[in-house]
C-alpha atoms as a PDB file:
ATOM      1  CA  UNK A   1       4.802  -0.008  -5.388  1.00  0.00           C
ATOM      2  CA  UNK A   2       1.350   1.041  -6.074  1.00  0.00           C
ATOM      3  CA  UNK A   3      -1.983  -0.492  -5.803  1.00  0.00           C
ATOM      4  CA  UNK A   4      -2.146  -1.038  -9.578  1.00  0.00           C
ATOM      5  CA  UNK A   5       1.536  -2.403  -9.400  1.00  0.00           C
ATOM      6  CA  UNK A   6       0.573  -4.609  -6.715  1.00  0.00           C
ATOM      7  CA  UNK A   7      -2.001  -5.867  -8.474  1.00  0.00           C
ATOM      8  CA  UNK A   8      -0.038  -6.914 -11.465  1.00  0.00           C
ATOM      9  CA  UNK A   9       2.159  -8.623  -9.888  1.00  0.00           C
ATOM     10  CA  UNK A  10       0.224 -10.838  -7.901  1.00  0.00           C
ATOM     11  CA  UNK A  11      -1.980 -11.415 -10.772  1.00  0.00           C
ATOM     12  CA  UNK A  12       1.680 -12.863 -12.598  1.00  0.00           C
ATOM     13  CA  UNK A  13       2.337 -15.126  -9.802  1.00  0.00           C
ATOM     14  CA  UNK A  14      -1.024 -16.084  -9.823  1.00  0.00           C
ATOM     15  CA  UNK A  15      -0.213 -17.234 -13.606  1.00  0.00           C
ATOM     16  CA  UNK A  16       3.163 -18.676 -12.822  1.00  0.00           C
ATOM     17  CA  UNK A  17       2.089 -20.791  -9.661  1.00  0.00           C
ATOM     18  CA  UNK A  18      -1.167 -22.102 -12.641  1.00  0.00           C
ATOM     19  CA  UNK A  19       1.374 -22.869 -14.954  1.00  0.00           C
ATOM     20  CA  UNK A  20       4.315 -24.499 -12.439  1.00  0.00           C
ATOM     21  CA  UNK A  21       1.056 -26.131 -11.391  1.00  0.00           C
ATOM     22  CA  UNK A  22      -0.324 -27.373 -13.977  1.00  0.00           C
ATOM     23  CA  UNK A  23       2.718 -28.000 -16.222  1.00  0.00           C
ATOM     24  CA  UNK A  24       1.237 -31.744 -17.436  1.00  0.00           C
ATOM     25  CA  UNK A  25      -1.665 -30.947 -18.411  1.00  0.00           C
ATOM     26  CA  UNK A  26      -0.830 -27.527 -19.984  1.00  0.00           C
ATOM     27  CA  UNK A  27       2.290 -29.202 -22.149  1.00  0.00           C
ATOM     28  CA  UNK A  28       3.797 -27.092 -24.384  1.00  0.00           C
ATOM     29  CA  UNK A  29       1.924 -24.438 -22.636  1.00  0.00           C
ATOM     30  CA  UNK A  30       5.238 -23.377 -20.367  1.00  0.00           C
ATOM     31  CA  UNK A  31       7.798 -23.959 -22.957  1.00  0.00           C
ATOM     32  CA  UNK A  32       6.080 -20.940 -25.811  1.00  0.00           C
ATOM     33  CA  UNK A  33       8.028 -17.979 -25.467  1.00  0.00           C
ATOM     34  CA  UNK A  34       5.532 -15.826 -23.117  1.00  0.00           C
ATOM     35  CA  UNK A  35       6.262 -18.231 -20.117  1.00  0.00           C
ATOM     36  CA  UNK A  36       9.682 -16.674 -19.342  1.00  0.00           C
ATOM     37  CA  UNK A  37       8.870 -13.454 -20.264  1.00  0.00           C
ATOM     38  CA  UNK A  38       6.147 -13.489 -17.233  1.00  0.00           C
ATOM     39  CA  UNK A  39       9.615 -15.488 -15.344  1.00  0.00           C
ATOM     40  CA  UNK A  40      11.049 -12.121 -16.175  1.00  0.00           C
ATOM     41  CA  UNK A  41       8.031  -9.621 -15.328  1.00  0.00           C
ATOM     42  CA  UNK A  42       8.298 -11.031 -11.743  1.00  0.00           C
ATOM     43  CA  UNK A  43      12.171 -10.601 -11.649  1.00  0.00           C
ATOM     44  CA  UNK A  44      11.252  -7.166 -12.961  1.00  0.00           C
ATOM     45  CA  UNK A  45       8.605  -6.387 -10.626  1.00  0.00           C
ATOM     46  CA  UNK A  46      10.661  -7.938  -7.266  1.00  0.00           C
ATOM     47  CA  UNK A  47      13.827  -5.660  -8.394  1.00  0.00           C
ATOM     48  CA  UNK A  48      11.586  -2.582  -8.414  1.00  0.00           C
ATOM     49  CA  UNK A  49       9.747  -3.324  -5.054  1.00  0.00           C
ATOM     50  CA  UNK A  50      13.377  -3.778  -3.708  1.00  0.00           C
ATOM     51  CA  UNK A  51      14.421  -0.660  -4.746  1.00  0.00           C
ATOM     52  CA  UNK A  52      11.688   1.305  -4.241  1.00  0.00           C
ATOM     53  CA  UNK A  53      11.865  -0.008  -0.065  1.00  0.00           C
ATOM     54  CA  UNK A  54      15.926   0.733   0.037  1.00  0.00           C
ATOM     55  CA  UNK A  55      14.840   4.508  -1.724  1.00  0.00           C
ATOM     56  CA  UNK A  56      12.267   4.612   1.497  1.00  0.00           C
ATOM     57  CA  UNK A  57      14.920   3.681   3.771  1.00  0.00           C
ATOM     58  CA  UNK A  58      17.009   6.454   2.519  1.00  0.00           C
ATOM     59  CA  UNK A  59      14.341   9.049   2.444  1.00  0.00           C
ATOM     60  CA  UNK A  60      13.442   8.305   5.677  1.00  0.00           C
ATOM     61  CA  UNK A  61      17.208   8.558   6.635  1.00  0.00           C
ATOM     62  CA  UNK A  62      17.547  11.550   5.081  1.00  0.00           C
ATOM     63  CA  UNK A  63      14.860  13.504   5.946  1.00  0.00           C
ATOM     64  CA  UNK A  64      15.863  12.395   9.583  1.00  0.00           C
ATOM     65  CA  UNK A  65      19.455  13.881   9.019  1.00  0.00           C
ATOM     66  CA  UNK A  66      17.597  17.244   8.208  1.00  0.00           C
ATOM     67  CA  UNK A  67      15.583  17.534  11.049  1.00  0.00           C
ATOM     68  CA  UNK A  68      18.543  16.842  13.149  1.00  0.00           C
ATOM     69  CA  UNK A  69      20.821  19.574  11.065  1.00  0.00           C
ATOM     70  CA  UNK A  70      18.118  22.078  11.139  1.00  0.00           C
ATOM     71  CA  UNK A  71      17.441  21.985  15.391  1.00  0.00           C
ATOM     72  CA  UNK A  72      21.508  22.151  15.648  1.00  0.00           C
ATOM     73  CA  UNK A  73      21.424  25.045  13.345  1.00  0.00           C
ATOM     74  CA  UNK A  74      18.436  26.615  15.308  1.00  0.00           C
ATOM     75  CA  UNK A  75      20.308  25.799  18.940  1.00  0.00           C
ATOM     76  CA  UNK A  76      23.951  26.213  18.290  1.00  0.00           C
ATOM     77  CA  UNK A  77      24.582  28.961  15.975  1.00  0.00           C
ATOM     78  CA  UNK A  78      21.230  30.841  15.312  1.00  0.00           C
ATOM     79  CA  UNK A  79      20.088  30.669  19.115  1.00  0.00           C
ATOM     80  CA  UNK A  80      23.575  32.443  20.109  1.00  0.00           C
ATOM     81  CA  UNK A  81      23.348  35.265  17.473  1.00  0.00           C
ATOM     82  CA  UNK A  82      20.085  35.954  18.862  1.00  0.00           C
ATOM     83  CA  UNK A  83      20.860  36.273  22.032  1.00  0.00           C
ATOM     84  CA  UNK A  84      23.759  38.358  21.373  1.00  0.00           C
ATOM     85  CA  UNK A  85      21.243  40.997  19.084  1.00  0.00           C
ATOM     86  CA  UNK A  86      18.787  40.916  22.052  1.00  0.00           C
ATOM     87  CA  UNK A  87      21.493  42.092  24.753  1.00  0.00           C
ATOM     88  CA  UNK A  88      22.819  44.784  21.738  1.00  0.00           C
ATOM     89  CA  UNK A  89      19.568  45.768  21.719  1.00  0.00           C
ATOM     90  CA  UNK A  90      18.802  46.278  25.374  1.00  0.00           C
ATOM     91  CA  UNK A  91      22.457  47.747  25.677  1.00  0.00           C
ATOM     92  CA  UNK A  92      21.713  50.370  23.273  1.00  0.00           C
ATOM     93  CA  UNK A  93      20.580  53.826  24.159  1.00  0.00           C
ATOM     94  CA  UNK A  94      17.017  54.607  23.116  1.00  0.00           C
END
């Protein structure tokens, strides 16, 4: 998540812990119909982060993968072939 993200969301659970907090004295407070809609924002917000730190993990994974595709390419098939042009080459009459 980003800053800004980050920010929101600690800024909800900021409100939620007030209002879990202070649920006597705020009475009806936590029972109007924004309370679980910030319940939700969190849910929301936790999914996302989730998500967004699997989609790292499988970037990462992948991007790994490549570099590990691309140096067999380079060693086993593209090293070979230019070996084989260099001794064609040098085999060659000028």
């Amino acid at each position: 998540m980003n800053r800004r993200q980050n920010s929101d969301q600690a800024a909800l659970r900021r409100i939620q812990t007030f209002l879990v907090s202070n649920a006597e004295a705020l009475g009806e407070v936590n029972a109007s119909p924004p309370r679980p809609r910030i319940d939700e924002l969190i849910r929301e917000f936790d999914a996302n982060a989730a998500a967004q730190a699997e989609s790292r993990g499988v970037r990462k994974s992948l991007t790994a993968s490549k570099h590990r595709l691309r140096r067999e390419l380079r060693s086993d098939h593209i090293a070979p072939i230019v070996e084989v042009a260099r001794r064609v080459k040098h085999a060659a009459p000028a």
